[in-house]
C-alpha atoms as a PDB file:
ATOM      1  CA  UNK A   1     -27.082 -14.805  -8.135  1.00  0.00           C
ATOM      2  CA  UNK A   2     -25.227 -13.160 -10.804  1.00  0.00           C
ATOM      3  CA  UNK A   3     -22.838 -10.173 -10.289  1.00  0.00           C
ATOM      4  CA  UNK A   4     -22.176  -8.169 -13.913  1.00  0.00           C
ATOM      5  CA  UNK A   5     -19.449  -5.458 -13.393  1.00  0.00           C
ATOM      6  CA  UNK A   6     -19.896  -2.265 -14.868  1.00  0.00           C
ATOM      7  CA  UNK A   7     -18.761   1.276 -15.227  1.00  0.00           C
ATOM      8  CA  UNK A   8     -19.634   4.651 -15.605  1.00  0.00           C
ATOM      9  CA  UNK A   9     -17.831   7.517 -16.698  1.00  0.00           C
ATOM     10  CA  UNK A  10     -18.837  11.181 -16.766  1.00  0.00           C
ATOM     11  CA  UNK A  11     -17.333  15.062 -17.328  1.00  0.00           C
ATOM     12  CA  UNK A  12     -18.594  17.722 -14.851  1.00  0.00           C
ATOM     13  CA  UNK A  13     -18.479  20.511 -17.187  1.00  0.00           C
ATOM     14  CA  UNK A  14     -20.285  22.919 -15.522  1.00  0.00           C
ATOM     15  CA  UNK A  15     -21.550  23.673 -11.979  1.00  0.00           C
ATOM     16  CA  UNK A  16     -24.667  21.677 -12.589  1.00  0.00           C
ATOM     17  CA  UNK A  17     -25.757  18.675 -10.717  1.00  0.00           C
ATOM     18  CA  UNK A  18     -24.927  15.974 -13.009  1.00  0.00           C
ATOM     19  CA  UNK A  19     -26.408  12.379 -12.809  1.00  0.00           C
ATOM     20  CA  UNK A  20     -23.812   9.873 -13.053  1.00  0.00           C
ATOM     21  CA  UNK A  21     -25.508   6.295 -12.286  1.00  0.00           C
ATOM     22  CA  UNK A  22     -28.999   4.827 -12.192  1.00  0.00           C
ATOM     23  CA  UNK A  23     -29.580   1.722 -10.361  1.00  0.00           C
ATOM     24  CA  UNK A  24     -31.544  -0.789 -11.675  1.00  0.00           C
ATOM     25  CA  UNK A  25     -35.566  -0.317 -11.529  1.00  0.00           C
ATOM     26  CA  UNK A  26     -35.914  -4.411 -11.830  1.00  0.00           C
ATOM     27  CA  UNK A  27     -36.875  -5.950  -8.499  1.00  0.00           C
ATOM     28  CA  UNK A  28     -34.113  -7.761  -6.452  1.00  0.00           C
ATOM     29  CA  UNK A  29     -31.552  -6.401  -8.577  1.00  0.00           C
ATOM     30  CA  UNK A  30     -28.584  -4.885  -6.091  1.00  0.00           C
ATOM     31  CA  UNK A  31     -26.178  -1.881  -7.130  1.00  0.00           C
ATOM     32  CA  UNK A  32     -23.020  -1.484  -5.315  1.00  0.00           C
ATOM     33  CA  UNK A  33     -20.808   1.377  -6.090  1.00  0.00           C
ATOM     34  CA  UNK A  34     -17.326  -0.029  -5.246  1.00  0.00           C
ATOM     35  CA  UNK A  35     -14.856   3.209  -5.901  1.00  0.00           C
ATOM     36  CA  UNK A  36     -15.219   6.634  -7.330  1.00  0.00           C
ATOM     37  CA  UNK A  37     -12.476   8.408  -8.929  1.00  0.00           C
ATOM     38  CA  UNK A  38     -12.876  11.969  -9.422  1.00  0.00           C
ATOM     39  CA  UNK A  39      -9.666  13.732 -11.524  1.00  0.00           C
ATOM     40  CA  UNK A  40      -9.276  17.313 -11.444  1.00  0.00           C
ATOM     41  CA  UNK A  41      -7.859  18.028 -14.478  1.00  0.00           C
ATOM     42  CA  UNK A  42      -8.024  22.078 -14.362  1.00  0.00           C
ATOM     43  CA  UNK A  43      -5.431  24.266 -13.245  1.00  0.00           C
ATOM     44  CA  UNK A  44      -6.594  24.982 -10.033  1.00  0.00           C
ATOM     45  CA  UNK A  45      -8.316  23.632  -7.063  1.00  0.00           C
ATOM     46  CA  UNK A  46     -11.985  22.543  -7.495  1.00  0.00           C
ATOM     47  CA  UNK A  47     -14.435  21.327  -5.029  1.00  0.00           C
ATOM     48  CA  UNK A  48     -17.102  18.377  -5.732  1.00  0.00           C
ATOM     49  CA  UNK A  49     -20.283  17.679  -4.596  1.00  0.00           C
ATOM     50  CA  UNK A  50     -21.077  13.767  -4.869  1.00  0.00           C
ATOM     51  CA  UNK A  51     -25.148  12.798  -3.597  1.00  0.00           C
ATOM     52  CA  UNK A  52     -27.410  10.398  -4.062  1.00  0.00           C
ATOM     53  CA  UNK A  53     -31.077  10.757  -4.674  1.00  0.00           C
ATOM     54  CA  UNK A  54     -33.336   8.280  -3.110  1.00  0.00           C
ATOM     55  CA  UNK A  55     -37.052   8.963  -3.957  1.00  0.00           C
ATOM     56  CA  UNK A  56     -37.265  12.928  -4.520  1.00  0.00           C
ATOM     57  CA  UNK A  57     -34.531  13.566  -2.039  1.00  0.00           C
ATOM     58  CA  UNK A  58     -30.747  14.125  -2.575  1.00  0.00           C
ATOM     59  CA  UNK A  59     -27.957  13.312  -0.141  1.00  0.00           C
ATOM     60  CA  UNK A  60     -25.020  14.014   0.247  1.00  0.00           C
ATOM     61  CA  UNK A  61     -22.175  11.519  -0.341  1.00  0.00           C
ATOM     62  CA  UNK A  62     -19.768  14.705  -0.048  1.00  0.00           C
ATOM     63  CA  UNK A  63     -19.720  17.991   0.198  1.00  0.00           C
ATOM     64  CA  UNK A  64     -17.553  20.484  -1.157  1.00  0.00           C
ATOM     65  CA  UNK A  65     -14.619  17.721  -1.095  1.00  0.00           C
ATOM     66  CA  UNK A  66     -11.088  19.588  -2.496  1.00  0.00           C
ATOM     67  CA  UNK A  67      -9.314  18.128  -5.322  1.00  0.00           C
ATOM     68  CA  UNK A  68      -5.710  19.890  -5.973  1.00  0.00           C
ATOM     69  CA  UNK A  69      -4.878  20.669  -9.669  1.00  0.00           C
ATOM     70  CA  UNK A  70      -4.176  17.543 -11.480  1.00  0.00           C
ATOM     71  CA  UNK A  71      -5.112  15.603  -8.391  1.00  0.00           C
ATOM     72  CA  UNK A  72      -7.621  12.449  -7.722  1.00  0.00           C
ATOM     73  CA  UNK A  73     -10.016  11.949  -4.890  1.00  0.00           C
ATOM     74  CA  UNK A  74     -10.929   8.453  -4.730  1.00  0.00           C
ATOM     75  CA  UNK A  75     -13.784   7.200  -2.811  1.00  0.00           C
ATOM     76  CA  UNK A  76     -13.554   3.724  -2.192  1.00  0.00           C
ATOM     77  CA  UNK A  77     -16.251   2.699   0.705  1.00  0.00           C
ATOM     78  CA  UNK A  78     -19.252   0.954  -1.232  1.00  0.00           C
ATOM     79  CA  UNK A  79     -22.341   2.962  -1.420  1.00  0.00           C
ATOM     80  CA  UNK A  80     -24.996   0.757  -1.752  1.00  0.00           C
ATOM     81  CA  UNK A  81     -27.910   1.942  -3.825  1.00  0.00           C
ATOM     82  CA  UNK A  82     -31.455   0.693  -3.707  1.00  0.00           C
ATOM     83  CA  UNK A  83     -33.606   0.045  -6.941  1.00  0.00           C
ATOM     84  CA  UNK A  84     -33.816   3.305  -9.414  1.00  0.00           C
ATOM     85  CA  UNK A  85     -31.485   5.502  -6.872  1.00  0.00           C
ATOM     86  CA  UNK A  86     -29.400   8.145  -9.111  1.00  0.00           C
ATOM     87  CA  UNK A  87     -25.458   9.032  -8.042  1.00  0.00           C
ATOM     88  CA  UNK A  88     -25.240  12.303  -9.116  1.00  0.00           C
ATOM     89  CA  UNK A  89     -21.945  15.033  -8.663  1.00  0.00           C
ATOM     90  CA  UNK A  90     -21.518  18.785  -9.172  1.00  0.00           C
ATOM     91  CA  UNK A  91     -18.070  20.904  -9.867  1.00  0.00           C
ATOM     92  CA  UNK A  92     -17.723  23.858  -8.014  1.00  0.00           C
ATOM     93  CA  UNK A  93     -15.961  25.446 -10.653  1.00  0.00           C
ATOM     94  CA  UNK A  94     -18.570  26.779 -13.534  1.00  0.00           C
ATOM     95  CA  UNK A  95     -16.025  25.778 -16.363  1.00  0.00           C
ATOM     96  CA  UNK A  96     -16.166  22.132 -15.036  1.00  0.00           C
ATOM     97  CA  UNK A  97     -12.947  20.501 -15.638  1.00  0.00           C
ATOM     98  CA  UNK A  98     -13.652  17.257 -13.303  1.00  0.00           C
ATOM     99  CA  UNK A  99     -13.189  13.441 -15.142  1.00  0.00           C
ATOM    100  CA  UNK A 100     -15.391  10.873 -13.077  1.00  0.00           C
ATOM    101  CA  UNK A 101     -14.775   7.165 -13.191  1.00  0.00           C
ATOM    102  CA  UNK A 102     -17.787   4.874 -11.286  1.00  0.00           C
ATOM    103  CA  UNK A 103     -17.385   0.994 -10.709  1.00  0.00           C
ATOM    104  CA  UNK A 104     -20.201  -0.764 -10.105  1.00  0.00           C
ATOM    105  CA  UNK A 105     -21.796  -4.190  -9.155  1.00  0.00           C
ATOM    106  CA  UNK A 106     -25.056  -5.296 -10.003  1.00  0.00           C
ATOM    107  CA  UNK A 107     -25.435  -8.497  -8.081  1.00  0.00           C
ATOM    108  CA  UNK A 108     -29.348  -9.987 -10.227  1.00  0.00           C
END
């Protein structure tokens, strides 16, 4: 088996579901999402919303989660995505102002 490390980055820039990652479509390909780091980089408090969809259905990672001005949330449990499942996030705020940072294995 062989693991290829990757990233993903993404702005939230408005209050719109945003899709961050797509796992691989190719059969036994794995996707591990090792850490997410979410900066807020507004002046204020924001809220995120991080889910993943699995056939037609979202779920939620986390809801709502706070991140003080010129704060980071980090979530680093893996999430481990099946073949063609999407991470996808969501400010709260409508002007956005949320950096994302993804990193991902892809064990083939």
């Amino acid at each position: 088996m062989a693991n290829t490390f990757k990233s993903a980055v993404a702005s939230l820039s408005n209050d719109t579901l945003t899709n961050i990652y797509t796992a691989s479509s190719t059969s036994g390909t794995q996707t591990v999402i090792h850490a997410l780091y979410i900066s807020n980089t507004h002046g204020a408090a924001v809220n995120v919303d991080v889910l993943v969809r699995k056939s037609s259905t979202d779920y939620y990672v986390t809801k709502s989660a706070p991140i003080p001005a010129g704060s980071t949330l980090t979530l680093d449990k893996p999430i481990n995505l099946e073949n063609s499942n999407i991470l996808k996030a969501k400010s709260s705020n409508s002007s956005g102002y949320l950096d994302m940072f993804v990193s991902v294995l892809e064990i083939t």
